[in-house]
Protein backbone atom coordinates (compact mmCIF):
# COMPACT_ATOMS: atom_id res chain seq x y z
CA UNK A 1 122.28 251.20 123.18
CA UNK A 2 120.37 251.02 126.48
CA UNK A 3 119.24 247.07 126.68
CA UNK A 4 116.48 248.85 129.77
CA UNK A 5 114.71 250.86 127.23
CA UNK A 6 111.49 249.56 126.88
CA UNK A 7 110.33 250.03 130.61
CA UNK A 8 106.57 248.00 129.75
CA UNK A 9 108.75 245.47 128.93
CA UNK A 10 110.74 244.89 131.88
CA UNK A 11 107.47 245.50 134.03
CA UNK A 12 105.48 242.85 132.74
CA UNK A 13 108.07 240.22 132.25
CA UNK A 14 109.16 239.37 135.48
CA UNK A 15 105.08 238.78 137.12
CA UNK A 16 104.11 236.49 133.70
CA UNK A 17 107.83 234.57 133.56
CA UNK A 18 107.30 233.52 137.43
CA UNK A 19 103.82 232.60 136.38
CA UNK A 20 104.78 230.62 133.49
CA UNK A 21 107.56 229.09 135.53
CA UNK A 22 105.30 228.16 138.75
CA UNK A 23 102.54 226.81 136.12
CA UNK A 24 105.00 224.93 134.77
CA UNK A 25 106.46 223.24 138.18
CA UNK A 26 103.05 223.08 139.83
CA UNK A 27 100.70 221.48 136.77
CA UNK A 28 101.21 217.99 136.13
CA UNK A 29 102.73 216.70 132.63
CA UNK A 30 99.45 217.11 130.52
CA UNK A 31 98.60 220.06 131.25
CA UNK A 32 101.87 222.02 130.46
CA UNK A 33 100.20 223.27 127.51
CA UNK A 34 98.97 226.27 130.17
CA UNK A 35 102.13 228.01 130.77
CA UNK A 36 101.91 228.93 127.16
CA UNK A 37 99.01 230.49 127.66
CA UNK A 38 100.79 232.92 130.00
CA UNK A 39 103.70 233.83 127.55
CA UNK A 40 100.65 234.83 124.51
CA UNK A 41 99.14 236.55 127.45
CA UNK A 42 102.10 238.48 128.34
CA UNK A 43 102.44 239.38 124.24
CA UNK A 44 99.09 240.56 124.15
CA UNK A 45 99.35 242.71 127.05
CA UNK A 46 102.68 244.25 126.03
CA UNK A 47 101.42 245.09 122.50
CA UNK A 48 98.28 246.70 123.71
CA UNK A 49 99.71 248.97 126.14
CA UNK A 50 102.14 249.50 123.46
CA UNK A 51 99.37 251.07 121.18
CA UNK A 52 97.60 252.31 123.89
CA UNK A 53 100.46 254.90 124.40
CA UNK A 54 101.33 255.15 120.72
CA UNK A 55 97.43 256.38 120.67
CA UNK A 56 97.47 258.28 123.53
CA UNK A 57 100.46 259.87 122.49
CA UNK A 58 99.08 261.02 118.83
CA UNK A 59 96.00 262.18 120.27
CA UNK A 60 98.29 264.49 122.75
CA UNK A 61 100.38 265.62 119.53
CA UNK A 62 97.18 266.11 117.81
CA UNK A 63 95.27 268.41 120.45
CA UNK A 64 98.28 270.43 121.13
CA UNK A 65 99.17 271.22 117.45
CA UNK A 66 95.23 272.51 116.97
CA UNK A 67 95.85 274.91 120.55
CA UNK A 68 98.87 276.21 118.66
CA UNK A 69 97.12 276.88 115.23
C-alpha cells in the first residue's frame, strides 16, 4: 500500500501544520486555542475538495455515459 496516495492530502498538510506550528510559537499562552482553528480548517478544506472531485468526477461519468447511449 502506497502511504503517498492521497495527493490533497499531502498538499495541504505541510502549509496548515507550519501554520499551526508558527501560531503556536508566536501567540502567547491564552491564545493557543487558535492553532486549533487551523487543524479544523485544514479538515474542512481537505473534505471539500474531497467531494468536490467525487462530484466532479460523477458528473464526468454521468455526461459521458449519456454521449455513449
Amino acid at each position: 500500500m502506497n502511504p503517498y496516495r492521497n495527493k490533497r492530502y499531502w498538499i495541504l498538510m505541510p502549509p496548515f501544520l507550519l501554520t499551526t506550528l508558527g501560531l503556536f510559537f508566536i501567540l502567547p499562552e491564552d491564545k493557543w486555542e487558535y492553532p486549533f482553528l487551523v487543524v479544523i480548517a485544514f479538515w474542512n478544506t481537505y473534505y471539500a475538495w474531497n467531494d468536490y472531485t467525487l462530484k466532479k468526477s460523477e458528473e464526468t461519468n454521468e455526461s459521458t455515459e449519456k454521449r455513449i447511449n
